[in-house]
C-alpha atoms as a PDB file:
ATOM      1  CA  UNK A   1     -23.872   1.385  18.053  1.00  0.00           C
ATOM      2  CA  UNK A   2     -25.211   2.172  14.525  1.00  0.00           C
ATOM      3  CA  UNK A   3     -21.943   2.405  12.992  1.00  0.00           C
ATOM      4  CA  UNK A   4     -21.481  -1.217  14.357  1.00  0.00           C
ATOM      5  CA  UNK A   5     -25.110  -2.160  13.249  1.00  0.00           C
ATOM      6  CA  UNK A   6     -23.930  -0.439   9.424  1.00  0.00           C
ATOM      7  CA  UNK A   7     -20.465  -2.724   9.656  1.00  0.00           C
ATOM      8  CA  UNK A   8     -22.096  -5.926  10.432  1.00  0.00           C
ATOM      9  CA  UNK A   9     -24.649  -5.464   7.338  1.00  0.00           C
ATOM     10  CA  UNK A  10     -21.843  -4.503   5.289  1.00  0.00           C
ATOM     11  CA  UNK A  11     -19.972  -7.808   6.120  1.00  0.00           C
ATOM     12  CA  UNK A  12     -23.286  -9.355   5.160  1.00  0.00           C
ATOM     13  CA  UNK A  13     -23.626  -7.914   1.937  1.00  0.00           C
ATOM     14  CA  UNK A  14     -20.027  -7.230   0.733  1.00  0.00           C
ATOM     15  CA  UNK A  15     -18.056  -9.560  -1.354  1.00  0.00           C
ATOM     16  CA  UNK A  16     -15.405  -9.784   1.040  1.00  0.00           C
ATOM     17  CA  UNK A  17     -14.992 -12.507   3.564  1.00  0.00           C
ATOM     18  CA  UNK A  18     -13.684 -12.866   7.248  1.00  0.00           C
ATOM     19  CA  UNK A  19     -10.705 -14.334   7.833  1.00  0.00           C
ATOM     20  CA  UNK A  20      -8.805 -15.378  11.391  1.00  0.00           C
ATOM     21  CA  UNK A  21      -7.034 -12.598  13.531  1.00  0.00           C
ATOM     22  CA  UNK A  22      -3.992 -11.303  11.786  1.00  0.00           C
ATOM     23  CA  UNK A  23      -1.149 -11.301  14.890  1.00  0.00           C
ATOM     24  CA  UNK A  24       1.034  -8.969  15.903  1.00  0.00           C
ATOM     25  CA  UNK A  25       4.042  -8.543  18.238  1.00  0.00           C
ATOM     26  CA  UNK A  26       4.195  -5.942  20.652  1.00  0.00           C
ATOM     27  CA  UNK A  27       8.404  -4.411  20.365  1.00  0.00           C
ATOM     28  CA  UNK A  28       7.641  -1.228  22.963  1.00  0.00           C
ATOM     29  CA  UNK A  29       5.463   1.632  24.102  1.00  0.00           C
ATOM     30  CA  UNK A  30       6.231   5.046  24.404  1.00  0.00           C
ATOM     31  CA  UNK A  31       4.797   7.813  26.181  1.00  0.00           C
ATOM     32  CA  UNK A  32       3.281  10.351  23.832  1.00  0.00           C
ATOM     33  CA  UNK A  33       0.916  13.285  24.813  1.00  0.00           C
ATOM     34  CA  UNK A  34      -0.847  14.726  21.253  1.00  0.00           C
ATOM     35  CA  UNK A  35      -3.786  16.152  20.026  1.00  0.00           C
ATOM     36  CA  UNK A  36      -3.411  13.925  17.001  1.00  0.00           C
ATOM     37  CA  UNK A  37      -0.346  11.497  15.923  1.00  0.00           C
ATOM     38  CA  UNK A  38       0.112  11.756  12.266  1.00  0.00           C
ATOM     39  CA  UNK A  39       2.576   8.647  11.798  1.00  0.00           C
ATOM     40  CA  UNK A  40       6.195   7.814  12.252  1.00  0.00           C
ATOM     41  CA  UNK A  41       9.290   7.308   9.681  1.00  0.00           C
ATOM     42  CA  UNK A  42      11.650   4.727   9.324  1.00  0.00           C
ATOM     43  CA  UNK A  43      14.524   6.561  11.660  1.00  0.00           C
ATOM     44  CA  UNK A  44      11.924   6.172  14.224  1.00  0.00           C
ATOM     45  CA  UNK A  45      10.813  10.146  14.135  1.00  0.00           C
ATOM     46  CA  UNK A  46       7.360  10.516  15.733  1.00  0.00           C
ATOM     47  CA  UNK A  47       5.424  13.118  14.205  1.00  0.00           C
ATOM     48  CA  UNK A  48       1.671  14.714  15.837  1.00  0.00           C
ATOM     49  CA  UNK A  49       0.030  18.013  16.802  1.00  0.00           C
ATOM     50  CA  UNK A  50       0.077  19.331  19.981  1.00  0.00           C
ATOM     51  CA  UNK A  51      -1.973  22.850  20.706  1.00  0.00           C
ATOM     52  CA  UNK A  52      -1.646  23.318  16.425  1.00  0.00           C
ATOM     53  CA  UNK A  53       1.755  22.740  17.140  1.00  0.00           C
ATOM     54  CA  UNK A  54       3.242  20.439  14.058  1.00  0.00           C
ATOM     55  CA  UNK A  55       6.240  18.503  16.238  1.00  0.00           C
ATOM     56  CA  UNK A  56       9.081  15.924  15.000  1.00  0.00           C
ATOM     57  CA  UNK A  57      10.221  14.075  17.825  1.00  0.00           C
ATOM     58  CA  UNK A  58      12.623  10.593  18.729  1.00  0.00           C
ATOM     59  CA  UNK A  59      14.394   9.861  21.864  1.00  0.00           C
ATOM     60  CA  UNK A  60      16.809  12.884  22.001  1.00  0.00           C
ATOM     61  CA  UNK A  61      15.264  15.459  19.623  1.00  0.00           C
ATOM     62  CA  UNK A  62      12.221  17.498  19.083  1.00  0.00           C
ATOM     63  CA  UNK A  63      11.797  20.066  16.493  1.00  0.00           C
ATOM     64  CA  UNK A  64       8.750  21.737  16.118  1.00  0.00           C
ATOM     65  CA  UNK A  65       6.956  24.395  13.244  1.00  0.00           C
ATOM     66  CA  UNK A  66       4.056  26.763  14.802  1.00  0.00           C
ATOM     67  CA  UNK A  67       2.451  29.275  11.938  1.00  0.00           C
ATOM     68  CA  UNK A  68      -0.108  31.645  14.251  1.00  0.00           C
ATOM     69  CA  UNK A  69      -0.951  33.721  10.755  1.00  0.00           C
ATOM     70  CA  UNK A  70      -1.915  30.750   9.087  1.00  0.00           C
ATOM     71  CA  UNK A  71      -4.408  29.485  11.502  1.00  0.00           C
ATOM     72  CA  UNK A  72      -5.639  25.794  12.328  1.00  0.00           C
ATOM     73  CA  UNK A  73      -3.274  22.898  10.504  1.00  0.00           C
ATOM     74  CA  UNK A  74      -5.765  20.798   8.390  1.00  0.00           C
ATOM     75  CA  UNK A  75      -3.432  18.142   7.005  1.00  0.00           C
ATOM     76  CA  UNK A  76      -0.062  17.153   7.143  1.00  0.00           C
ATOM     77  CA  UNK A  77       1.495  14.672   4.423  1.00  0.00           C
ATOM     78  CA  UNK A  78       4.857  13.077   5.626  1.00  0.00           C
ATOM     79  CA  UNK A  79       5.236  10.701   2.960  1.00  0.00           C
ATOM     80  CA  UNK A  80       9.128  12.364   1.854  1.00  0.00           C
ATOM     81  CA  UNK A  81      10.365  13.122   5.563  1.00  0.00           C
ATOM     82  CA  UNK A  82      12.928  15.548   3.674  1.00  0.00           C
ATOM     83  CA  UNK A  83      10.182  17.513   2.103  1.00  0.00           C
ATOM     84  CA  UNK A  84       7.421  17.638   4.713  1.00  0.00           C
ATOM     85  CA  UNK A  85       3.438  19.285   3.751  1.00  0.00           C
ATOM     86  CA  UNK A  86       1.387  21.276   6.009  1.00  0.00           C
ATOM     87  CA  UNK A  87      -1.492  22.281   4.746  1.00  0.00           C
ATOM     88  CA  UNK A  88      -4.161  25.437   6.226  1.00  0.00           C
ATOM     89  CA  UNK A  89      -7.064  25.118   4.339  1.00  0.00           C
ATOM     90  CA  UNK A  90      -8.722  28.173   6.507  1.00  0.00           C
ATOM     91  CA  UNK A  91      -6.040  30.057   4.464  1.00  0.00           C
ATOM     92  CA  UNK A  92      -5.984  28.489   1.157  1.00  0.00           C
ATOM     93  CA  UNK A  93      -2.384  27.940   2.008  1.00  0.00           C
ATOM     94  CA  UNK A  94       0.438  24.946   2.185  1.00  0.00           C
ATOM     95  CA  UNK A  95       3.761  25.335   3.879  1.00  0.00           C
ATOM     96  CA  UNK A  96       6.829  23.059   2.515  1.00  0.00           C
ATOM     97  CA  UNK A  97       9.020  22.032   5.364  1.00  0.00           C
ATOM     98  CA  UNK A  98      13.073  20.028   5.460  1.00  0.00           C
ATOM     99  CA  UNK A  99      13.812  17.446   7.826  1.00  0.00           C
ATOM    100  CA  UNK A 100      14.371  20.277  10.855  1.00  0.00           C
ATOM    101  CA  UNK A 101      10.908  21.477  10.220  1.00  0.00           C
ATOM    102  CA  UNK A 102      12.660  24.891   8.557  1.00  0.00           C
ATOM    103  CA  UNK A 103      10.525  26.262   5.805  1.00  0.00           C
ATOM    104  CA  UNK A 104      11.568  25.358   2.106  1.00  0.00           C
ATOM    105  CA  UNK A 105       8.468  27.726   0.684  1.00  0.00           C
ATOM    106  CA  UNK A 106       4.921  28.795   1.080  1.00  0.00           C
ATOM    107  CA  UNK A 107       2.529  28.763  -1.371  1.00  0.00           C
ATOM    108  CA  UNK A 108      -1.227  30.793  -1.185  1.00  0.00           C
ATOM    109  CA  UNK A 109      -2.865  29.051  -3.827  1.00  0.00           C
ATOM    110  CA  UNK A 110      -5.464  32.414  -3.868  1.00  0.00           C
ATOM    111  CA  UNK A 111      -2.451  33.923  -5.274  1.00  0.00           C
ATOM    112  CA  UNK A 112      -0.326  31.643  -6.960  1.00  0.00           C
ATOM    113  CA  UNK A 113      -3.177  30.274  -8.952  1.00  0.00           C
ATOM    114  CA  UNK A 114      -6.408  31.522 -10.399  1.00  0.00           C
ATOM    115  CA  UNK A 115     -10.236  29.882  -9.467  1.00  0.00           C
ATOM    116  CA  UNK A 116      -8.298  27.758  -7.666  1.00  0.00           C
ATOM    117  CA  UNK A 117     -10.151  26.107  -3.852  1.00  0.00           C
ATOM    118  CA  UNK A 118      -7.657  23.733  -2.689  1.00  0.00           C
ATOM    119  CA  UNK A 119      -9.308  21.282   0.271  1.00  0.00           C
ATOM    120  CA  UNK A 120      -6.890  18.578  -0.304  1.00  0.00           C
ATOM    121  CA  UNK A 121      -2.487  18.638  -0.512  1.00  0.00           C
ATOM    122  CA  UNK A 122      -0.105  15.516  -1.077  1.00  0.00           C
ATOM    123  CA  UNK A 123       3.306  15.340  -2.041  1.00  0.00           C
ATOM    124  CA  UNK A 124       3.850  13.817  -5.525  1.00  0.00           C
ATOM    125  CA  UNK A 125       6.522  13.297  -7.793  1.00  0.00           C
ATOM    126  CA  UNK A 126       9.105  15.684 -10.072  1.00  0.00           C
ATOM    127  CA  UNK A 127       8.086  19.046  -7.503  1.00  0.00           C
ATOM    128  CA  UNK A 128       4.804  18.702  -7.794  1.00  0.00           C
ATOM    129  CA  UNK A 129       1.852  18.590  -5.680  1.00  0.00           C
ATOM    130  CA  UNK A 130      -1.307  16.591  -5.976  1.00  0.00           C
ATOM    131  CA  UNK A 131      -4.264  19.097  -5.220  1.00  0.00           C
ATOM    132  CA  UNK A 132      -8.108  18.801  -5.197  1.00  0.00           C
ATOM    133  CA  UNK A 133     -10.048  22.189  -6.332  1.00  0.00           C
ATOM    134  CA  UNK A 134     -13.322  22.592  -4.556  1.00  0.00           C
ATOM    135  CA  UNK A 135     -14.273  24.857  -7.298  1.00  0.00           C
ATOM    136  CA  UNK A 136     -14.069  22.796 -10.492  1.00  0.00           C
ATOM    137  CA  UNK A 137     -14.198  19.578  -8.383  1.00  0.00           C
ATOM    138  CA  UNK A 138     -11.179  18.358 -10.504  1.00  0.00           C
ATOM    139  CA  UNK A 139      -7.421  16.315  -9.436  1.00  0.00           C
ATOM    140  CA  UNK A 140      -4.649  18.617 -10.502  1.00  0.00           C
ATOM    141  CA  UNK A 141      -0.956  18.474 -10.299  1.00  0.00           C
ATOM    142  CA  UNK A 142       0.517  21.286  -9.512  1.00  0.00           C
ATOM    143  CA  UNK A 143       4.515  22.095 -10.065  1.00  0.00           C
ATOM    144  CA  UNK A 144       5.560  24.842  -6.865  1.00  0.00           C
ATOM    145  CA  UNK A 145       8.531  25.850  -9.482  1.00  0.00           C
ATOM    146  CA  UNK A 146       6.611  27.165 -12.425  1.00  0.00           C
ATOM    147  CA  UNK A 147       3.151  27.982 -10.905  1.00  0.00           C
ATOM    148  CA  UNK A 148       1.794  25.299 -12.994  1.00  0.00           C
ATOM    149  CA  UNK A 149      -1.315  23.651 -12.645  1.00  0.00           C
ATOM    150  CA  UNK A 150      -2.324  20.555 -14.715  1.00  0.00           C
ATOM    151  CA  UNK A 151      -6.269  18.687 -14.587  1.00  0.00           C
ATOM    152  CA  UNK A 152      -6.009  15.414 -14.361  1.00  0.00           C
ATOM    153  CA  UNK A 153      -8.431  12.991 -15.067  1.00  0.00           C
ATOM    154  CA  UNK A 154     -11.996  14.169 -15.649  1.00  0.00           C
ATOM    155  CA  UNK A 155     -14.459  16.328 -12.315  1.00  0.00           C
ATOM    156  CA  UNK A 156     -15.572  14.243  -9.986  1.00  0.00           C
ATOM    157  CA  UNK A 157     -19.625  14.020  -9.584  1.00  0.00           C
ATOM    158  CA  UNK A 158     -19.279  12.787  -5.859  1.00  0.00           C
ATOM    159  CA  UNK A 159     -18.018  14.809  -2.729  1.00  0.00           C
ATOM    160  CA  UNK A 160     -14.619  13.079  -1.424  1.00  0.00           C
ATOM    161  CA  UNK A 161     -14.626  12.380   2.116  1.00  0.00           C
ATOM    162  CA  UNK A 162     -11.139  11.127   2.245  1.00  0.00           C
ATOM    163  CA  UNK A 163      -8.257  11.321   0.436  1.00  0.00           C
ATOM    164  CA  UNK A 164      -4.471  10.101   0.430  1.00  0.00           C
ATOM    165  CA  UNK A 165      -1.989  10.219  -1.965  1.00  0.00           C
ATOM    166  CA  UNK A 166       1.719   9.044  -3.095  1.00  0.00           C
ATOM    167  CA  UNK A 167       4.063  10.745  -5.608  1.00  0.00           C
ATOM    168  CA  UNK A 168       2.270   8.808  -8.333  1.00  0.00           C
ATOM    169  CA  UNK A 169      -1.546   7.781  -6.805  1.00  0.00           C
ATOM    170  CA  UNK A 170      -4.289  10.482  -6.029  1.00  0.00           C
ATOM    171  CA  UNK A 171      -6.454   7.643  -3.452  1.00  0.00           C
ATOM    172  CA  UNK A 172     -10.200   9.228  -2.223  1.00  0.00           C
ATOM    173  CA  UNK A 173     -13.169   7.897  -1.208  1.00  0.00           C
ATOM    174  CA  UNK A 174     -17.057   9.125  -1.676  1.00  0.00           C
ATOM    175  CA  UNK A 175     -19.805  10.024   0.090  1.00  0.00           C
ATOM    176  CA  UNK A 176     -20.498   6.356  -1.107  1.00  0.00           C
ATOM    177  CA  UNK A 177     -17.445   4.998   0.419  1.00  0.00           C
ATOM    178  CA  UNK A 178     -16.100   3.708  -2.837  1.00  0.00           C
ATOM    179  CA  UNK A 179     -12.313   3.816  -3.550  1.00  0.00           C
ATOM    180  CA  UNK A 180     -11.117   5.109  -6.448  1.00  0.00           C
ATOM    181  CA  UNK A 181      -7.533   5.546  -7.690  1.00  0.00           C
ATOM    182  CA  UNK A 182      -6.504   8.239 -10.272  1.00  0.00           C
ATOM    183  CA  UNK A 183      -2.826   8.053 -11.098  1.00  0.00           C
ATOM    184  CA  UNK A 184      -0.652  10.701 -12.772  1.00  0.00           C
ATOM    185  CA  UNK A 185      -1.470   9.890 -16.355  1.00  0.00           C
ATOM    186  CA  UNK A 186      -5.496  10.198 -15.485  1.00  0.00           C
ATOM    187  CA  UNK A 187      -6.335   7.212 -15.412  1.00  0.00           C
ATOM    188  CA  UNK A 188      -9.433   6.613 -12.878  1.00  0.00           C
ATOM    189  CA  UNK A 189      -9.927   2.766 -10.880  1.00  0.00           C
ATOM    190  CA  UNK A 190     -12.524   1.794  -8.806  1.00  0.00           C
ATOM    191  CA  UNK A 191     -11.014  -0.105  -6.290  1.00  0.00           C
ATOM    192  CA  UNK A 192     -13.789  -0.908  -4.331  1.00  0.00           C
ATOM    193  CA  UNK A 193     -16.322   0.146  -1.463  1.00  0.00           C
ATOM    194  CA  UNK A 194     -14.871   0.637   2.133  1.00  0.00           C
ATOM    195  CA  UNK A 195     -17.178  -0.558   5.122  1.00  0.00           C
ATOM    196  CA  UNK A 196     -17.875   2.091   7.786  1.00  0.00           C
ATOM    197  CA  UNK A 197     -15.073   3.241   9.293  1.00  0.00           C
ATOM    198  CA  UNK A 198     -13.586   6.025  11.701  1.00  0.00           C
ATOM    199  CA  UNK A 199      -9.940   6.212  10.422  1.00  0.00           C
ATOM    200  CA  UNK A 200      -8.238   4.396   7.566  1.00  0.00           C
ATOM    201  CA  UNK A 201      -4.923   4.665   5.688  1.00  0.00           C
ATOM    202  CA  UNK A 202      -4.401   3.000   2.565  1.00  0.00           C
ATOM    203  CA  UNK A 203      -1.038   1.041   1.906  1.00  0.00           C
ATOM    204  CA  UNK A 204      -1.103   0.437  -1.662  1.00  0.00           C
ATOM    205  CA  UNK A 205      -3.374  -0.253  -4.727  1.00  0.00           C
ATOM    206  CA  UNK A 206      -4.700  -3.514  -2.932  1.00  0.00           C
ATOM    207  CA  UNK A 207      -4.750  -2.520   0.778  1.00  0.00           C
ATOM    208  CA  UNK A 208      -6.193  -0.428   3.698  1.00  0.00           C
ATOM    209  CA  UNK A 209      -5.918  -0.394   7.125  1.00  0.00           C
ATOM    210  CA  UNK A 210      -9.372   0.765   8.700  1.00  0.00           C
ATOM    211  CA  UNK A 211     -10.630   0.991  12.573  1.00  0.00           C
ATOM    212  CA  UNK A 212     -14.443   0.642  13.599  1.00  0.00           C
ATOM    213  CA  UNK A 213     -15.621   0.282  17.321  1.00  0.00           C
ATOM    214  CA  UNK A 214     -12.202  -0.011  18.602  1.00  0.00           C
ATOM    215  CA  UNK A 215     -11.161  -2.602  15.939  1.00  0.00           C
ATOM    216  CA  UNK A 216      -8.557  -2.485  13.682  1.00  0.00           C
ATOM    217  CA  UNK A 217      -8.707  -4.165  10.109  1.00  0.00           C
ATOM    218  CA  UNK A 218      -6.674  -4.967   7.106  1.00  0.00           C
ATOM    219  CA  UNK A 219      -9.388  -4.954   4.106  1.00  0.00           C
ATOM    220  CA  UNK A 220      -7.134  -6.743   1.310  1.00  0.00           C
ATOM    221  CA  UNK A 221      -8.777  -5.981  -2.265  1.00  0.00           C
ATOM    222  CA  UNK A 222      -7.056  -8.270  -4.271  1.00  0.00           C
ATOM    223  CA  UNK A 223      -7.786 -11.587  -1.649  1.00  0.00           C
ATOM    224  CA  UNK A 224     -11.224  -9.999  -1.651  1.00  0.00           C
ATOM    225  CA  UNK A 225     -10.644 -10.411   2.529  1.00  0.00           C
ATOM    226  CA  UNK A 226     -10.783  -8.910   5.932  1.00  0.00           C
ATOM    227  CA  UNK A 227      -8.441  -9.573   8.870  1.00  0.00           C
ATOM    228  CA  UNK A 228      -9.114  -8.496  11.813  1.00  0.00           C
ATOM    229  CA  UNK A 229      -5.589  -7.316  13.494  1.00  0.00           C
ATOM    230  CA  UNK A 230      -4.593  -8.368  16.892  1.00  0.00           C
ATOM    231  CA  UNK A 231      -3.361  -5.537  19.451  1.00  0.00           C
ATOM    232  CA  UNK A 232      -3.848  -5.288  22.743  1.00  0.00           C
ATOM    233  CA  UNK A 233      -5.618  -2.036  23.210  1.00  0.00           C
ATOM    234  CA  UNK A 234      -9.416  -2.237  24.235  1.00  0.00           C
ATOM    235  CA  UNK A 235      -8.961   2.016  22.802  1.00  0.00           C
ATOM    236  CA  UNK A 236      -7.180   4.193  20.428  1.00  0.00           C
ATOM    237  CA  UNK A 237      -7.402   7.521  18.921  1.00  0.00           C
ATOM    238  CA  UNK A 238      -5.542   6.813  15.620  1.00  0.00           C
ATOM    239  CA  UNK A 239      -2.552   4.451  14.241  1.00  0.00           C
ATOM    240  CA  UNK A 240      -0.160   4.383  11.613  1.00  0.00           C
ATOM    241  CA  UNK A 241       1.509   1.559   9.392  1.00  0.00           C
ATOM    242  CA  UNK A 242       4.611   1.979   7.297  1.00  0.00           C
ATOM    243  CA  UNK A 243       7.530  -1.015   6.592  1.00  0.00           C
ATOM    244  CA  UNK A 244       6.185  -3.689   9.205  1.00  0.00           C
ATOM    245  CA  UNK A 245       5.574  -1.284  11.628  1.00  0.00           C
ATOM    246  CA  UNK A 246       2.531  -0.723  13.171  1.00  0.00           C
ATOM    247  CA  UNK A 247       2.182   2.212  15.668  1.00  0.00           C
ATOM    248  CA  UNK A 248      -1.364   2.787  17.680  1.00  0.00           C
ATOM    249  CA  UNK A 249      -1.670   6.202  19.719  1.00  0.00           C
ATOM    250  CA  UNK A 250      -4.080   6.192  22.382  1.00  0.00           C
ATOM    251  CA  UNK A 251      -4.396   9.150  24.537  1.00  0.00           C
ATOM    252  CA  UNK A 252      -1.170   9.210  25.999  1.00  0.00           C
ATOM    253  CA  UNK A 253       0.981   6.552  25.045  1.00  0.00           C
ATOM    254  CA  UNK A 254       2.386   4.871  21.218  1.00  0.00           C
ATOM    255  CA  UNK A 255       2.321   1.349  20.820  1.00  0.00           C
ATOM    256  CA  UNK A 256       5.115  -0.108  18.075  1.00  0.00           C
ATOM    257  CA  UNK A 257       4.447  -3.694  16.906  1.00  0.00           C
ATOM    258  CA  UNK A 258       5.860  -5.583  14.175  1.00  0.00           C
ATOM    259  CA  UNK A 259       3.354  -6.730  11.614  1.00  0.00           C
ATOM    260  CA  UNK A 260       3.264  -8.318   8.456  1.00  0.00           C
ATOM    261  CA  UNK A 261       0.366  -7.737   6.261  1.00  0.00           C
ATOM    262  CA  UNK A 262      -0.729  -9.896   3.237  1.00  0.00           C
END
């Protein structure tokens, strides 16, 4: 109730306005029993967690990576399905991964790099990751060949909440729910501020997709809009947009619809 209370003040306030329902069309649904769905690719792979289980799945595979010594999975970026992420922040520690889920390489970052707190991993360009240190508070890229760690940008002075990334855009968002964008040359954008949510994933430098009280939006930056999307479930845990495609996971089962977003 007071999240929806905080989104309807927002939409008051916020220099974005509400347009009609954005529609969709339902292709299938698939039954799907995870603790979390993380997204799917464009071979139609299904990736989630089930029981810290990380699991790659379609119609007549699975393939699956479990790492007991590394403790609880905290994020998992499958941006390049060839070169997968898993990140254990417990352990200070992300795992590299191929297409059958076989490790490519490990990296401690207690180990491979000095005063070095890493709560955040993505996948960006030339072997490199994007990583944010907790202890400087400070973007780096970081190539996995060398051991080399490059600052980018200047510390941030607010906590980040969230955070997403490509191989060339470091995306987060404050305790303020502002946006920002730092790209791989340093260069810092303020995009602008999100309303309440409870997920999100952003598409690109102009778009988001975000869900409040069982609602899901597309907040479009540049149209200085939000679109309400259609779908047809009163409930969902999480959802996932990529090429047209728009998957939503509720408990048990994946909805696929085609969508076109402005």
């Amino acid at each position: 109730m007071i999240k929806k209370v905080i989104f309807i003040l927002f939409l008051l306030v916020c220099p974005f306005s509400m347009s009609q329902k954005l529609t969709t069309t339902l292709v299938n649904s698939t039954p799907l029993a995870a603790d979390s769905f993380l997204g799917i690719d464009t071979m139609g792979n299904y990736y989630f967690i089930k029981d810290n289980v990380f699991t790659k799945k379609n119609a007549s595979q699975t393939w699956q990576y479990k790492n007991v010594a590394l403790g609880k999975i905290t994020s998992v970026d499958i941006l390049n399905p060839l070169k997968i992420i898993i990140f254990y922040e417990n352990f200070n520690t992300t795992v590299l991964l191929d297409a059958q889920l076989n490790e490519i390489l490990q990296k401690n970052f207690s180990i491979a790099l000095k005063e070095t707190l890493v709560s955040h991993v993505g996948l960006a360009s030339n072997n490199r990751l994007w990583l944010y240190n907790n202890l400087t508070n400070s973007i780096e890229l970081y190539d996995y060949t060398t051991n080399a760690s490059q600052t980018v940008g200047q510390p941030l002075t607010q906590k980040i909440v969230y955070a997403q990334t490509n191989f060339n855009t470091f995306y987060w968002i404050d305790e303020m729910n502002n946006l920002y964008t730092c790209d791989v040359f340093g260069k810092v954008t303020l995009m602008c501020n999100v309303p309440a949510y409870e997920k999100i994933q952003i598409i690109d430098g102009e778009r988001l997709l975000f869900s409040t009280n069982n609602k899901l939006y597309l907040l479009n930056n540049t149209l200085k809009s939000i679109i309400e999307i259609e779908i047809v479930e009163n409930s969902f845990e999480n959802f996932y947009c990529k090429d047209q495609n728009l998957a939503i996971f509720t408990n048990q089962q994946i909805s696929n619809y085609k969508i076109i977003l402005p």
